[in-house]
Protein backbone atom coordinates (compact mmCIF):
# COMPACT_ATOMS: atom_id res chain seq x y z
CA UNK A 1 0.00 0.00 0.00
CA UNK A 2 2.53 2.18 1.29
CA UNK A 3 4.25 1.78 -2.48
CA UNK A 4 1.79 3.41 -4.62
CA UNK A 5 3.31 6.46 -5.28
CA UNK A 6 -0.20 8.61 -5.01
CA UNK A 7 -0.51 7.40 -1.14
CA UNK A 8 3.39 8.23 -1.27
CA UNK A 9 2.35 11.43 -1.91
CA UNK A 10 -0.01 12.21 0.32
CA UNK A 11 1.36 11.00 3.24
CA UNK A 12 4.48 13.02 2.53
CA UNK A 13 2.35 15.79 2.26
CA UNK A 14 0.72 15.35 5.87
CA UNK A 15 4.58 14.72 7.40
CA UNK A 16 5.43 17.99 5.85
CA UNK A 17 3.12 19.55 7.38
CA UNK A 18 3.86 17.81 10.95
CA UNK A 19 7.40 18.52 10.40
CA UNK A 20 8.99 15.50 9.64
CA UNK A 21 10.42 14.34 6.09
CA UNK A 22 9.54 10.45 5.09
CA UNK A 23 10.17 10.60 2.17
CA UNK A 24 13.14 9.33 0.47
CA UNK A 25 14.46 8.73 -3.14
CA UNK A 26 13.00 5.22 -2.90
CA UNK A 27 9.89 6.29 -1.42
CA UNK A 28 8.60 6.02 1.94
CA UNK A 29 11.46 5.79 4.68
CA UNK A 30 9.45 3.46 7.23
CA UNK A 31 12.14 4.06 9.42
CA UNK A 32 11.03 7.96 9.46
CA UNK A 33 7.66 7.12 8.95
CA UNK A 34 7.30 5.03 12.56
CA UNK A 35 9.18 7.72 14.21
CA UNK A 36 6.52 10.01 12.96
CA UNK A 37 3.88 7.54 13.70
CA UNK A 38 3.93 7.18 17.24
CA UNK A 39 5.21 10.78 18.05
CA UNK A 40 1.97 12.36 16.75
CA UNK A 41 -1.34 10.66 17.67
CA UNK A 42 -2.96 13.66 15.58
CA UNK A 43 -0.35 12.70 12.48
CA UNK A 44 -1.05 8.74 13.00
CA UNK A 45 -4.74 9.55 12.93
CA UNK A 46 -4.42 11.48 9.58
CA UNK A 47 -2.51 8.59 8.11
CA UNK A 48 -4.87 5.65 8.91
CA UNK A 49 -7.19 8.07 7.49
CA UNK A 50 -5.48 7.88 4.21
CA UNK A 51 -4.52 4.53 4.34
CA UNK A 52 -7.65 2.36 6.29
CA UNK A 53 -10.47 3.30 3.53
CA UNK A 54 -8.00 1.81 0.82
CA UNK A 55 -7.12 -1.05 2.36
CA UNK A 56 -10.78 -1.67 3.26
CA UNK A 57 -11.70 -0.67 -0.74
CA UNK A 58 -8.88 -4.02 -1.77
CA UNK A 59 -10.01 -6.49 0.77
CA UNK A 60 -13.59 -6.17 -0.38
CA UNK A 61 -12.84 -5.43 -4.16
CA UNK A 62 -10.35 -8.84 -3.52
CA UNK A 63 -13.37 -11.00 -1.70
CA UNK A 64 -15.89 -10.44 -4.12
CA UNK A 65 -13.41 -11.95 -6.66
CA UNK A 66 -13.33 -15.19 -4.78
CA UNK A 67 -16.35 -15.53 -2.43
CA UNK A 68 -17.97 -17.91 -5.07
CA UNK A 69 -14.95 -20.21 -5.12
CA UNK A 70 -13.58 -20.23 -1.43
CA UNK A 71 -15.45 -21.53 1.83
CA UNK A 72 -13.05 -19.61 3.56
CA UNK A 73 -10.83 -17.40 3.77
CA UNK A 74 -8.31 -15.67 6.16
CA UNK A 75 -7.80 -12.05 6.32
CA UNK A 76 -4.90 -10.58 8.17
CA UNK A 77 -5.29 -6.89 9.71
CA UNK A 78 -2.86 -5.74 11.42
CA UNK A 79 -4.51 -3.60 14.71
CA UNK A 80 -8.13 -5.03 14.00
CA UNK A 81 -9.40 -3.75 17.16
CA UNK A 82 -7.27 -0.61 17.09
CA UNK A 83 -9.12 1.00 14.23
CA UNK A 84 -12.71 -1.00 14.30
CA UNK A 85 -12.21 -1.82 10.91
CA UNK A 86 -15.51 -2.63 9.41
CA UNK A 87 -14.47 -5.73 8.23
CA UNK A 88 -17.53 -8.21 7.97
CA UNK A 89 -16.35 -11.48 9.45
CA UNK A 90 -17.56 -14.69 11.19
CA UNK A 91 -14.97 -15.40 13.58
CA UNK A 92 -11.92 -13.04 14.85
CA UNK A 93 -8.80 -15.06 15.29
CA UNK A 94 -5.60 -13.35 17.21
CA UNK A 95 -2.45 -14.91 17.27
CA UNK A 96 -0.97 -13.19 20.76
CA UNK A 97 2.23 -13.21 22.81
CA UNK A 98 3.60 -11.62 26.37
CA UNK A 99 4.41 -8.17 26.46
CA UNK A 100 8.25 -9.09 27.10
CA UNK A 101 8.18 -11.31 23.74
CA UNK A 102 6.52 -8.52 21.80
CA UNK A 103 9.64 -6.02 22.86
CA UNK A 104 12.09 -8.84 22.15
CA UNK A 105 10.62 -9.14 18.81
CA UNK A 106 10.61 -5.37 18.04
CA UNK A 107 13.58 -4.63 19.53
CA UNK A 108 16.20 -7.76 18.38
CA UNK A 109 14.12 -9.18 15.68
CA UNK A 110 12.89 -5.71 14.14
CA UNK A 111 15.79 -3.94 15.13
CA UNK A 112 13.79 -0.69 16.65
CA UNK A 113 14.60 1.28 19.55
CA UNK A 114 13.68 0.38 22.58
CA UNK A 115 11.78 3.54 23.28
CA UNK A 116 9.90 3.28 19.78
CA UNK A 117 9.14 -0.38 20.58
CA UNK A 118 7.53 0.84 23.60
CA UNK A 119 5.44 3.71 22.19
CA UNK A 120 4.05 1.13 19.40
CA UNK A 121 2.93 -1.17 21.83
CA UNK A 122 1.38 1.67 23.87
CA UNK A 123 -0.77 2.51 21.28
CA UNK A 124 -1.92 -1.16 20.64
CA UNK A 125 -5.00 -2.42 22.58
CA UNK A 126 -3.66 -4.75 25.64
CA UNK A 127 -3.33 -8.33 24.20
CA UNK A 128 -5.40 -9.40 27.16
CA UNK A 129 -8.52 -7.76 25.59
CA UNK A 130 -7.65 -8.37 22.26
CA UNK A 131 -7.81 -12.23 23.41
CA UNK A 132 -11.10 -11.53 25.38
CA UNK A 133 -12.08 -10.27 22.01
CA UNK A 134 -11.04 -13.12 20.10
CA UNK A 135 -13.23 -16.33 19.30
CA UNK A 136 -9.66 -18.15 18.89
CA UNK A 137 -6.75 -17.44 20.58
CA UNK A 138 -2.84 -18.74 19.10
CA UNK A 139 -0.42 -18.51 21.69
CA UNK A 140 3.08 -17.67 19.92
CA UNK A 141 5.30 -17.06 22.70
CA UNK A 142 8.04 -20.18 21.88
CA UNK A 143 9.72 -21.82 19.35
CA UNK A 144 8.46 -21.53 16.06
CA UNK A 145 7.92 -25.37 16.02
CA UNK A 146 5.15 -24.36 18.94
CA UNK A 147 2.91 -22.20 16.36
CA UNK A 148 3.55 -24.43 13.53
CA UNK A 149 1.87 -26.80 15.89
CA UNK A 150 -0.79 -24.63 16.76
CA UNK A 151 -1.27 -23.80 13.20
CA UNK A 152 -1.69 -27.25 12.39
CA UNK A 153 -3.99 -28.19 14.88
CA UNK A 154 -6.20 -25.19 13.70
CA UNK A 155 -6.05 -26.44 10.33
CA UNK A 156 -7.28 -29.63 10.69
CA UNK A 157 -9.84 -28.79 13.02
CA UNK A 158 -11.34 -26.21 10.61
CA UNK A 159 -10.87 -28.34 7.71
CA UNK A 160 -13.21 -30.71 9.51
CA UNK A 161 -15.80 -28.16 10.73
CA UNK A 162 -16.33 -27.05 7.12
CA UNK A 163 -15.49 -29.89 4.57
């Protein structure tokens, strides 16, 4: 999303005029952007504002290409909750881990400042509500051979709830 270059342009625009440059000869410095991001609550709001109605606009545009061939089909949204996206949907599924694991992740994995891996997951929704939320919970605080487990077992159980 963040690579077509008319979204490019208008959330350069918006930084501008919050005083911060994210744009780059390549495009969108994410790097910049983030910063940005989760400095400004009024900037972040102005961007999901851009970028939310398009993304909505290509998951439905994208479903109604396959809803007459697929029983079902996943749809990953990143901050579901966050921004009440008006997504129709049966079931919510949230794949969750500990706070410590999340700042491990964004800070060694993602390489991001510890202070910007903090602010992110301030502005997230607790994962304790977001599983409270959820009709089906993942647990991925382990070894990667843990969710592959977990992602089997969902697997077959849906494959025999719908087949």
């Amino acid at each position: 999303m963040l690579g077509i270059p008319e979204v490019q342009g208008q959330i350069g625009a918006l930084a501008m005029a919050y005083g911060g440059e994210v744009l780059d000869a390549g495009g969108i410095d994410r790097g910049a952007l983030r910063e940005l991001l989760f400095e400004n609550f009024e900037f972040r709001g102005k961007v999901e504002g851009v970028l939310h109605p398009l993304v909505l606009d290509r998951v439905i545009a994208q479903s109604g290409t396959w809803s007459d061939l697929v029983r079902i089909s996943i749809i990953e949204v990143p901050l579901l909750y966050e921004v009440d996206f008006p997504l129709d949907r049966d079931i919510d599924l949230v794949v969750a881990s500990s706070r410590s694991m999340q700042m491990k992740r964004l800070t060694l994995d993602r390489g991001l400042d510890g202070a910007v891996a903090e602010r992110i997951l301030q502005a997230q929704i607790p994962v304790e509500e977001k599983m409270r939320r959820a009709n089906i919970v993942v647990w991925n605080d382990g070894a990667i051979e843990s969710l592959l487990a977990q992602a089997d077992h969902l697997v077959s159980r849906c494959d025999r709830l719908f087949n």
